[in-house]
PDB file of N, CA and C in Angstrom:
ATOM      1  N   UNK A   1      56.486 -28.911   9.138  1.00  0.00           N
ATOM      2  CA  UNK A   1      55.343 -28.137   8.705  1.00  0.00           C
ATOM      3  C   UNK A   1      55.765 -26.664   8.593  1.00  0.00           C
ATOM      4  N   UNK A   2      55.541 -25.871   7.702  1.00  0.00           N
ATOM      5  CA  UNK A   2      55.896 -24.875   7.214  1.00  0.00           C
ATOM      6  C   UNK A   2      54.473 -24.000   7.767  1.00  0.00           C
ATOM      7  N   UNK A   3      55.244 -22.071   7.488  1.00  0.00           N
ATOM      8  CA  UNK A   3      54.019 -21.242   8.302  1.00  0.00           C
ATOM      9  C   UNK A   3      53.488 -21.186   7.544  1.00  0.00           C
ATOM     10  N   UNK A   4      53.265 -21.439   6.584  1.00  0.00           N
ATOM     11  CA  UNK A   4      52.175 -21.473   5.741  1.00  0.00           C
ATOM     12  C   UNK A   4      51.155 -22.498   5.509  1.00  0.00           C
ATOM     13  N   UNK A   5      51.683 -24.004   5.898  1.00  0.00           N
ATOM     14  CA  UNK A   5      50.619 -25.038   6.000  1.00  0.00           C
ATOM     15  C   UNK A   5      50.063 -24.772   7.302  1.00  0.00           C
ATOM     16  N   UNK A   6      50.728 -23.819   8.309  1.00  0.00           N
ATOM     17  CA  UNK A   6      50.253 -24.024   9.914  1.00  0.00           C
ATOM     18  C   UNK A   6      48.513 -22.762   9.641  1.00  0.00           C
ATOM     19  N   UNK A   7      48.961 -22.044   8.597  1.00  0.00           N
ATOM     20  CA  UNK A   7      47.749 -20.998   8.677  1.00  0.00           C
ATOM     21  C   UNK A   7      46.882 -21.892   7.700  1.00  0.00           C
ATOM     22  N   UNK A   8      47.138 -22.404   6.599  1.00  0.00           N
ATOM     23  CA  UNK A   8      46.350 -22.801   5.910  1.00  0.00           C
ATOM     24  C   UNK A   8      45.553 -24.099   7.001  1.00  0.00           C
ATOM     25  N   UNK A   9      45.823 -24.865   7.579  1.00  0.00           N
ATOM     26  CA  UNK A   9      45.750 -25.790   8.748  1.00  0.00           C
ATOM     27  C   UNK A   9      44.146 -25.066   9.628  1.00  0.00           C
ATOM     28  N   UNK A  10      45.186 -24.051   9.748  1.00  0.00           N
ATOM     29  CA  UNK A  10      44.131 -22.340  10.724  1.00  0.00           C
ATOM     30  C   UNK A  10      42.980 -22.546  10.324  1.00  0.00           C
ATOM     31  N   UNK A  11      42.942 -21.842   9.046  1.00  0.00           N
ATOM     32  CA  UNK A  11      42.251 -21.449   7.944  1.00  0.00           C
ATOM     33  C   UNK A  11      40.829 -22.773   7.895  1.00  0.00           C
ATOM     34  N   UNK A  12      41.651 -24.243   7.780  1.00  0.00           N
ATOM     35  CA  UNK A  12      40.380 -24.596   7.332  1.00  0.00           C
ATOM     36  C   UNK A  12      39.180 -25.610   8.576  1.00  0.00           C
ATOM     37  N   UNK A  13      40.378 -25.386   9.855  1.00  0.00           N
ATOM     38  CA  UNK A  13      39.780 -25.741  11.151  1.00  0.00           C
ATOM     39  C   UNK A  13      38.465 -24.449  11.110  1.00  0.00           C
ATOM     40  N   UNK A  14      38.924 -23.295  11.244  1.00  0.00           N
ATOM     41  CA  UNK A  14      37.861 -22.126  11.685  1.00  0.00           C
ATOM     42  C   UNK A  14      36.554 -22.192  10.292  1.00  0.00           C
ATOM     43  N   UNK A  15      37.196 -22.317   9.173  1.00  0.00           N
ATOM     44  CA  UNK A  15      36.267 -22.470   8.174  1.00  0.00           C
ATOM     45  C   UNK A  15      35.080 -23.344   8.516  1.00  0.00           C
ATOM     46  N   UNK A  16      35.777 -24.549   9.324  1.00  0.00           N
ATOM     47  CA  UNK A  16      34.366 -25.418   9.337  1.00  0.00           C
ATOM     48  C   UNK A  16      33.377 -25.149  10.611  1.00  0.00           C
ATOM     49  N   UNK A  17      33.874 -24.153  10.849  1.00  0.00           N
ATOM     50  CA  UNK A  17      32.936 -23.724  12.770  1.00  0.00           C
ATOM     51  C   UNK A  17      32.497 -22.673  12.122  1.00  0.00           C
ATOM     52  N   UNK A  18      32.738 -21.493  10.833  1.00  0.00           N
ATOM     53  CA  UNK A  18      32.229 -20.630  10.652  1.00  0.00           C
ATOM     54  C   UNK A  18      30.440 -20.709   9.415  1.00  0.00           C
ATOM     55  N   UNK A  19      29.865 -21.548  10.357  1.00  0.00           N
ATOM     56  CA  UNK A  19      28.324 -21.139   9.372  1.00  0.00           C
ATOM     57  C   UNK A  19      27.419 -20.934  10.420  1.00  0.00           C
ATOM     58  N   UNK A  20      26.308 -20.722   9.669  1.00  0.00           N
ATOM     59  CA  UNK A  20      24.983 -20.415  10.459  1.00  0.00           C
ATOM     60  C   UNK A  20      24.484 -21.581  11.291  1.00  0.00           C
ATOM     61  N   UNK A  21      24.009 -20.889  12.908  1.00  0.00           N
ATOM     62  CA  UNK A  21      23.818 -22.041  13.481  1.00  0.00           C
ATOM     63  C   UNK A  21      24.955 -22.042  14.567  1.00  0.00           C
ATOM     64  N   UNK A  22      25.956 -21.525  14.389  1.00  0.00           N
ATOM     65  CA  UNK A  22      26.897 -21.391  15.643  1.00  0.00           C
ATOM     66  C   UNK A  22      26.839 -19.692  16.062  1.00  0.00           C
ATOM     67  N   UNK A  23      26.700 -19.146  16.745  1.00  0.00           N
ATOM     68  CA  UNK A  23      26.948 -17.987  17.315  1.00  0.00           C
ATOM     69  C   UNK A  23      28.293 -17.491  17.243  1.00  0.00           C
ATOM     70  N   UNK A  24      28.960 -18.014  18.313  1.00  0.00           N
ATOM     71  CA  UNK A  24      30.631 -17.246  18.926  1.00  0.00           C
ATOM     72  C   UNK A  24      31.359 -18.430  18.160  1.00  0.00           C
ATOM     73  N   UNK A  25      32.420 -17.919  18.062  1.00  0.00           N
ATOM     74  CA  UNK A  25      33.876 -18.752  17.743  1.00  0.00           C
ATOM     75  C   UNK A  25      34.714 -17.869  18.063  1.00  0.00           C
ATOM     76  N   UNK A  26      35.963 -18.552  19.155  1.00  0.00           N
ATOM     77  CA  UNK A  26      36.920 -17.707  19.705  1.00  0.00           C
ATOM     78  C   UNK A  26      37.928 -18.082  19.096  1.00  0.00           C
ATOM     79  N   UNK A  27      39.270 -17.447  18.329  1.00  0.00           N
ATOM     80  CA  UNK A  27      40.319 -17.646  18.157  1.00  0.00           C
ATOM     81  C   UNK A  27      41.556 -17.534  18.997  1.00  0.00           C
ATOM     82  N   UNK A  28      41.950 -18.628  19.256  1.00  0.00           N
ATOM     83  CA  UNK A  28      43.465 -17.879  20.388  1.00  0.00           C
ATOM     84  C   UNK A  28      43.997 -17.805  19.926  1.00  0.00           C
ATOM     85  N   UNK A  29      45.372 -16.708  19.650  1.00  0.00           N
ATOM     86  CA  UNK A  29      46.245 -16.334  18.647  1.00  0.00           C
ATOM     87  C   UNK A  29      47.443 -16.242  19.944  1.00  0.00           C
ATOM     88  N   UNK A  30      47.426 -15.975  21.295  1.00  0.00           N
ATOM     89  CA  UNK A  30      47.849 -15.009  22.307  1.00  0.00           C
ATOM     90  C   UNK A  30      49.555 -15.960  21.862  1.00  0.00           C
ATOM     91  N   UNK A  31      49.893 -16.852  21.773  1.00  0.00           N
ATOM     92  CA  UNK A  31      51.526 -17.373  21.531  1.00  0.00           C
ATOM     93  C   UNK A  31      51.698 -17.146  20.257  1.00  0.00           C
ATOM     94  N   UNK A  32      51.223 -16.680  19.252  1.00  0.00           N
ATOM     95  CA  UNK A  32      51.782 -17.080  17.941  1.00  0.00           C
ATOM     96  C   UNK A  32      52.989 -15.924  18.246  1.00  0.00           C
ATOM     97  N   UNK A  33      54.502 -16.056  18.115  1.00  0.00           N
ATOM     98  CA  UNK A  33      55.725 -15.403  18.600  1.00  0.00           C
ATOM     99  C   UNK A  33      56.036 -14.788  16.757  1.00  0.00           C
ATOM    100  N   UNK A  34      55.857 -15.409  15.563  1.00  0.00           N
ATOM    101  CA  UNK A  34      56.394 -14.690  14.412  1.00  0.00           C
ATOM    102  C   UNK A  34      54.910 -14.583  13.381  1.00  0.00           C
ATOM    103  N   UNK A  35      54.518 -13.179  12.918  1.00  0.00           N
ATOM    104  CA  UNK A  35      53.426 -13.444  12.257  1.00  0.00           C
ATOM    105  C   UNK A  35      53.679 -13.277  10.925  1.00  0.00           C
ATOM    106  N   UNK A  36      52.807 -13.449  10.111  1.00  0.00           N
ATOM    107  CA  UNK A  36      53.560 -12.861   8.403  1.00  0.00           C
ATOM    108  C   UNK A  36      52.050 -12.396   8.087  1.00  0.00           C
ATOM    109  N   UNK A  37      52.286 -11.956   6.427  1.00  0.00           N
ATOM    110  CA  UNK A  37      50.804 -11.065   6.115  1.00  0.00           C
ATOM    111  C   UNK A  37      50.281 -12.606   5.780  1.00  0.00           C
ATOM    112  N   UNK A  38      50.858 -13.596   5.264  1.00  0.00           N
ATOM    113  CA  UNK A  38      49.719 -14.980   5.391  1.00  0.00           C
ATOM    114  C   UNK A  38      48.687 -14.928   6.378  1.00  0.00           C
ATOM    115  N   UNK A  39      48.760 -14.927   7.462  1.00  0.00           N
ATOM    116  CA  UNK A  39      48.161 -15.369   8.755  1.00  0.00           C
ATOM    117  C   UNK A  39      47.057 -13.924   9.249  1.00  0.00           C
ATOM    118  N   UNK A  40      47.570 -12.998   8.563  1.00  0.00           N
ATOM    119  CA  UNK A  40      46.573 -11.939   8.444  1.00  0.00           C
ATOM    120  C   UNK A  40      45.662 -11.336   7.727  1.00  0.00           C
ATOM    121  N   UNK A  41      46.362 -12.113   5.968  1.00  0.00           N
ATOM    122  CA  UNK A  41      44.901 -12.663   5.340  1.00  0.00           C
ATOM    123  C   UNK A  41      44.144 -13.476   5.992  1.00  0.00           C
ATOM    124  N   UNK A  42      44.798 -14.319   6.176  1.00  0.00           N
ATOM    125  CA  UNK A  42      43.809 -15.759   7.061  1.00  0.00           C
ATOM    126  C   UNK A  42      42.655 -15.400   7.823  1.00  0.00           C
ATOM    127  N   UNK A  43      42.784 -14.137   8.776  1.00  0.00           N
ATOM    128  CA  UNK A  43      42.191 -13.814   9.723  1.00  0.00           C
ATOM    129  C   UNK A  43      41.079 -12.726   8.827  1.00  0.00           C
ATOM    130  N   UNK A  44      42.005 -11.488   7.834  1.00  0.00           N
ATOM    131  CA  UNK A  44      40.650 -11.241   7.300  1.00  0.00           C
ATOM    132  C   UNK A  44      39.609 -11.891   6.547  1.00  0.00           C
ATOM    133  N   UNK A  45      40.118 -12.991   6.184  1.00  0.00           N
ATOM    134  CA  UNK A  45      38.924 -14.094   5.320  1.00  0.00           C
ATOM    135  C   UNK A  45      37.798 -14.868   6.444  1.00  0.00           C
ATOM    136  N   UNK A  46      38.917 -14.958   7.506  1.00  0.00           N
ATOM    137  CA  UNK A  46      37.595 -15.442   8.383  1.00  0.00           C
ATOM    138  C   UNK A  46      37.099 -14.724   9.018  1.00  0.00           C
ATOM    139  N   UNK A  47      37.171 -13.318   8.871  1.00  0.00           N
ATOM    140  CA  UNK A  47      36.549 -12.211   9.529  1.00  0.00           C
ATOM    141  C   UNK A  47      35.250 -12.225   8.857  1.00  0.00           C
ATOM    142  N   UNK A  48      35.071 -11.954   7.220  1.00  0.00           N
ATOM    143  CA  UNK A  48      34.682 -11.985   5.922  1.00  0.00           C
ATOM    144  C   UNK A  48      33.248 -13.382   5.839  1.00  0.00           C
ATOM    145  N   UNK A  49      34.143 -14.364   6.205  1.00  0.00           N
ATOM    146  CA  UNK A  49      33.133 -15.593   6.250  1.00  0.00           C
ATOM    147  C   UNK A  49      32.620 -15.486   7.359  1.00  0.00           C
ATOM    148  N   UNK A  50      32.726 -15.022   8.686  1.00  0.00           N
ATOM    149  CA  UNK A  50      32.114 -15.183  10.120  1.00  0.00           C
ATOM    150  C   UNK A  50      30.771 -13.883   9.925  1.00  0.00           C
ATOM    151  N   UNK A  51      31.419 -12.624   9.330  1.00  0.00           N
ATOM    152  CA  UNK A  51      30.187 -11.720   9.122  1.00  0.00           C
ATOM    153  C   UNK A  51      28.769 -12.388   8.402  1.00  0.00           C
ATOM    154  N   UNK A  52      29.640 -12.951   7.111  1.00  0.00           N
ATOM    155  CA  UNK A  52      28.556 -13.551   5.880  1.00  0.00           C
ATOM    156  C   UNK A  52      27.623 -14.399   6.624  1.00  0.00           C
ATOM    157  N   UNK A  53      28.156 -15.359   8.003  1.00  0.00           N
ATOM    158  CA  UNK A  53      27.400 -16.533   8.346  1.00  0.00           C
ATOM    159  C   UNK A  53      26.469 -15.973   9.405  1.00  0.00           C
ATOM    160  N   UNK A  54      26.631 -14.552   9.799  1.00  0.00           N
ATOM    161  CA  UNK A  54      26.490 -14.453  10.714  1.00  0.00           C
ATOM    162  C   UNK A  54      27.061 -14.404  12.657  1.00  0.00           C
ATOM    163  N   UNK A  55      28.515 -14.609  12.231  1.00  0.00           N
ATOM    164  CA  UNK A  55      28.982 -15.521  13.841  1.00  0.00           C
ATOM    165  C   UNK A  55      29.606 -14.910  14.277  1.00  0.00           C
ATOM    166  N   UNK A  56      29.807 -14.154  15.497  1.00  0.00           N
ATOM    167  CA  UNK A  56      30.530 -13.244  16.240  1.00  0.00           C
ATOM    168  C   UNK A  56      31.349 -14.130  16.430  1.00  0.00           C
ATOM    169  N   UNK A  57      32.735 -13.264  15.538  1.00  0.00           N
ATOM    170  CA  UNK A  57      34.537 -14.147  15.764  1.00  0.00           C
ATOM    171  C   UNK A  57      34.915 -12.879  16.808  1.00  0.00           C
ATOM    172  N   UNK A  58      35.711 -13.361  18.236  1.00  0.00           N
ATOM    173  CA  UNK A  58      36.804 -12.621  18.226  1.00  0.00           C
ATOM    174  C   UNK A  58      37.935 -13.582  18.379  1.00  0.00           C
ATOM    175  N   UNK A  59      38.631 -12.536  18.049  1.00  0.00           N
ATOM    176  CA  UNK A  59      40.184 -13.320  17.646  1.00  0.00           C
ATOM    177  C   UNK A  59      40.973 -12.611  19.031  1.00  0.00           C
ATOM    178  N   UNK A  60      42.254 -13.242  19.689  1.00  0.00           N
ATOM    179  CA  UNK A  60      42.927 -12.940  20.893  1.00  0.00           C
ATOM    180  C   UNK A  60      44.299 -13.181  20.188  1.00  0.00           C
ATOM    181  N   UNK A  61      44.890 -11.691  19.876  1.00  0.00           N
ATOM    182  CA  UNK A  61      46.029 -11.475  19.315  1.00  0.00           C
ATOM    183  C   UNK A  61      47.218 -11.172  20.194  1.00  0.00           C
ATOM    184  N   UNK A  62      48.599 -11.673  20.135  1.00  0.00           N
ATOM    185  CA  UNK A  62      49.841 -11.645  20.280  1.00  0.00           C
ATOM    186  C   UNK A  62      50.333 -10.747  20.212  1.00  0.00           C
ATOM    187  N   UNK A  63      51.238 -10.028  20.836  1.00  0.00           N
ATOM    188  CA  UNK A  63      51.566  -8.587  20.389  1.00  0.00           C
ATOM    189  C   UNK A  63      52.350  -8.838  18.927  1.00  0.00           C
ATOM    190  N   UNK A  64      52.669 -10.058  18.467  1.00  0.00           N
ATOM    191  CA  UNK A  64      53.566 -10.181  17.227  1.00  0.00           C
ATOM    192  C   UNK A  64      52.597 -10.075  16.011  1.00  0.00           C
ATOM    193  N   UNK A  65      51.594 -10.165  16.659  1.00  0.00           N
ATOM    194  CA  UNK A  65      50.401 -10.474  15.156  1.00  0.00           C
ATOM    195  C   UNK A  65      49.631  -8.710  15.336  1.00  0.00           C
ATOM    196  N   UNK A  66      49.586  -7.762  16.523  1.00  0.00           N
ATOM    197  CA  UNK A  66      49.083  -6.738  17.046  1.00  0.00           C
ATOM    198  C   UNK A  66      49.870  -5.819  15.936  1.00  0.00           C
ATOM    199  N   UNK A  67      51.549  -5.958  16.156  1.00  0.00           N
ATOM    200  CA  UNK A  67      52.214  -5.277  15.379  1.00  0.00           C
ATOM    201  C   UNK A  67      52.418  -4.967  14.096  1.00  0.00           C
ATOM    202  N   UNK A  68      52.322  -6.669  13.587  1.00  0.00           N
ATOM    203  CA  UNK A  68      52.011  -6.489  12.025  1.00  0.00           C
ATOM    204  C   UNK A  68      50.415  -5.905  11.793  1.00  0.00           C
ATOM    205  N   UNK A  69      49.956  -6.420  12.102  1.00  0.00           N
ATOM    206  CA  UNK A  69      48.496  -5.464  12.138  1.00  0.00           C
ATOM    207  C   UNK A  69      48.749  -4.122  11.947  1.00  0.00           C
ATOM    208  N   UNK A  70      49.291  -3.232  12.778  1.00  0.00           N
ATOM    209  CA  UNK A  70      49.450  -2.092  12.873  1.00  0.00           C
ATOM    210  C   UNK A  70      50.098  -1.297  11.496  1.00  0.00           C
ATOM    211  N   UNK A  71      50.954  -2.421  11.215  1.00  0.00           N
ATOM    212  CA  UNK A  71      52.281  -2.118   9.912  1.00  0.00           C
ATOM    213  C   UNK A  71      51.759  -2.205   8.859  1.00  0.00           C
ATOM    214  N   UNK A  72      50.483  -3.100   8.674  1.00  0.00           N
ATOM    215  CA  UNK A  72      49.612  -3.473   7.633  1.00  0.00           C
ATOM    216  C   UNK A  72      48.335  -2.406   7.626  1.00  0.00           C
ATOM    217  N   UNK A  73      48.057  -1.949   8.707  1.00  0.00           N
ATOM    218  CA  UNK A  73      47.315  -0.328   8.556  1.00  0.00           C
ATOM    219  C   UNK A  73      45.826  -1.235   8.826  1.00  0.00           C
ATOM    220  N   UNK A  74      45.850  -2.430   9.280  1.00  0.00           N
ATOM    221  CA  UNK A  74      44.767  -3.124   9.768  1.00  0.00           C
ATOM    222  C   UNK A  74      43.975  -2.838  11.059  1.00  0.00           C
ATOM    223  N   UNK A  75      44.492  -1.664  11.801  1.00  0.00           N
ATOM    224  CA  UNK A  75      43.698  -1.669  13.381  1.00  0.00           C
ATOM    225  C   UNK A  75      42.163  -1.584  12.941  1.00  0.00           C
ATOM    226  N   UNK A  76      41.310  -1.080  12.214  1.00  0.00           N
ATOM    227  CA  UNK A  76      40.113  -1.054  12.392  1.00  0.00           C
ATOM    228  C   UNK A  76      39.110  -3.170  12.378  1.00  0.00           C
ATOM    229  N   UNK A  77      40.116  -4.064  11.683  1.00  0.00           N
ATOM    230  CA  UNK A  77      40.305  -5.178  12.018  1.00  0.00           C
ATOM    231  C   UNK A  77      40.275  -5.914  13.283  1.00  0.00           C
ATOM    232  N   UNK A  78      41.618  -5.310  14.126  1.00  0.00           N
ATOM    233  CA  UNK A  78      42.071  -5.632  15.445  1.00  0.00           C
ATOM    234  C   UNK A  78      40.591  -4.946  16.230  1.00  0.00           C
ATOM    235  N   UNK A  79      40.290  -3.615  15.877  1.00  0.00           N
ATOM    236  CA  UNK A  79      39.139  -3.383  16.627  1.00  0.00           C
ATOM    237  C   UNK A  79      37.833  -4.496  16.606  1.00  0.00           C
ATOM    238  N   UNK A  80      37.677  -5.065  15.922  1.00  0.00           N
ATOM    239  CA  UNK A  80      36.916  -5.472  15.557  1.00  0.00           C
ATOM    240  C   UNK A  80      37.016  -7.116  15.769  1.00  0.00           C
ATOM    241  N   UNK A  81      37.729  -7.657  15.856  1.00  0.00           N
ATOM    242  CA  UNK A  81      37.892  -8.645  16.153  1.00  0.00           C
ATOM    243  C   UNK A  81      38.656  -8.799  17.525  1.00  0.00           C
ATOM    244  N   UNK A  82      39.214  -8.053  18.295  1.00  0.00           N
ATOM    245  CA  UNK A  82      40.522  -8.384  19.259  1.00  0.00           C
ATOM    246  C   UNK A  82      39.741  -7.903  20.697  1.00  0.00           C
ATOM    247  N   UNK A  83      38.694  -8.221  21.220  1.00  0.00           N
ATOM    248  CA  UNK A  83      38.339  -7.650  22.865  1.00  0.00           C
ATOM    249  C   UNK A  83      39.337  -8.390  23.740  1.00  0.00           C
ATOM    250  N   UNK A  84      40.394  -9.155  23.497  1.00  0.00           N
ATOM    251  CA  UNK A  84      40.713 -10.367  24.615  1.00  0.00           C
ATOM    252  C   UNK A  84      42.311  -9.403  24.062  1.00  0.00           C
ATOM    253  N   UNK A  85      42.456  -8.787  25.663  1.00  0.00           N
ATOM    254  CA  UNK A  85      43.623  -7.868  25.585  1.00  0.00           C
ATOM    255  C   UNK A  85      44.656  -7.794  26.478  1.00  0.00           C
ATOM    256  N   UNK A  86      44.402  -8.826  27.072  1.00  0.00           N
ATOM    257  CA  UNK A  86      45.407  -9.630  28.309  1.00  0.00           C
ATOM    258  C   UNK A  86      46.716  -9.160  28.076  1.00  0.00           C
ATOM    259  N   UNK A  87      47.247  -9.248  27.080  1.00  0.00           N
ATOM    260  CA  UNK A  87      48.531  -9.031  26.777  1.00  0.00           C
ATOM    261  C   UNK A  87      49.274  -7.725  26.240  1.00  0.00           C
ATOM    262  N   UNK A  88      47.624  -8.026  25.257  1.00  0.00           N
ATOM    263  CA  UNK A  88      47.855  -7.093  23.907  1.00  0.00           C
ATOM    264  C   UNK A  88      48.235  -5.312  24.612  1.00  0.00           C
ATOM    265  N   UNK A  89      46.907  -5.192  25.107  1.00  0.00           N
ATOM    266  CA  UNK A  89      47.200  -3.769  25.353  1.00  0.00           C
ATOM    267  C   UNK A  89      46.521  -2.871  24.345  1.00  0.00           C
ATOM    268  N   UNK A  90      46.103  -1.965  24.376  1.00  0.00           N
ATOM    269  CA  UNK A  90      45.482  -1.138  23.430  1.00  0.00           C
ATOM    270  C   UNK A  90      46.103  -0.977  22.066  1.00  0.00           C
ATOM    271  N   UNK A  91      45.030  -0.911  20.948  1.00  0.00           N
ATOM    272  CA  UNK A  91      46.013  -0.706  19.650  1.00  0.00           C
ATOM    273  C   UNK A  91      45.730   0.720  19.144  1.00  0.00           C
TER     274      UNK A  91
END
């Protein structure tokens, strides 16, 4: 399985928890060890669909997915999705 079927995989598990009628959906991200900008579209689309439905997402990011974040000029994202900071550490 390739990283790209593993996000697309991501992608359409969270898709089906993201409508009206569910509140929270938590993402654990905290092991993903290599991230790419795939997996960070991924996350802004389900950022995108969780607002539209209504559903407070947070997502619990890796420092590997924290970093590209950062490189991608995404922190107002990470703010917004990332309270679970066990690892992470401030962005």
């Amino acid at each position: 399985m390739t990283s790209s079927d593993r996000v697309h995989e991501l992608f359409d598990q969270c898709r089906r928890l993201l409508r009206p009628g569910i509140r929270h959906v938590v993402i654990d991200l905290h092991n993903v060890r290599l991230a790419d900008t795939k997996l960070l579209a991924c996350i802004v689309a389900l950022y995108q669909m969780a607002r539209s439905a209504s559903v407070h997402l947070e997502v619990c990011l890796s420092n590997a997915v924290l970093d590209l974040a950062r490189v991608c000029r995404l922190e107002w994202l990470v703010m917004e999705l990332a309270p679970c900071k066990a690892e992470a550490g401030p962005v």
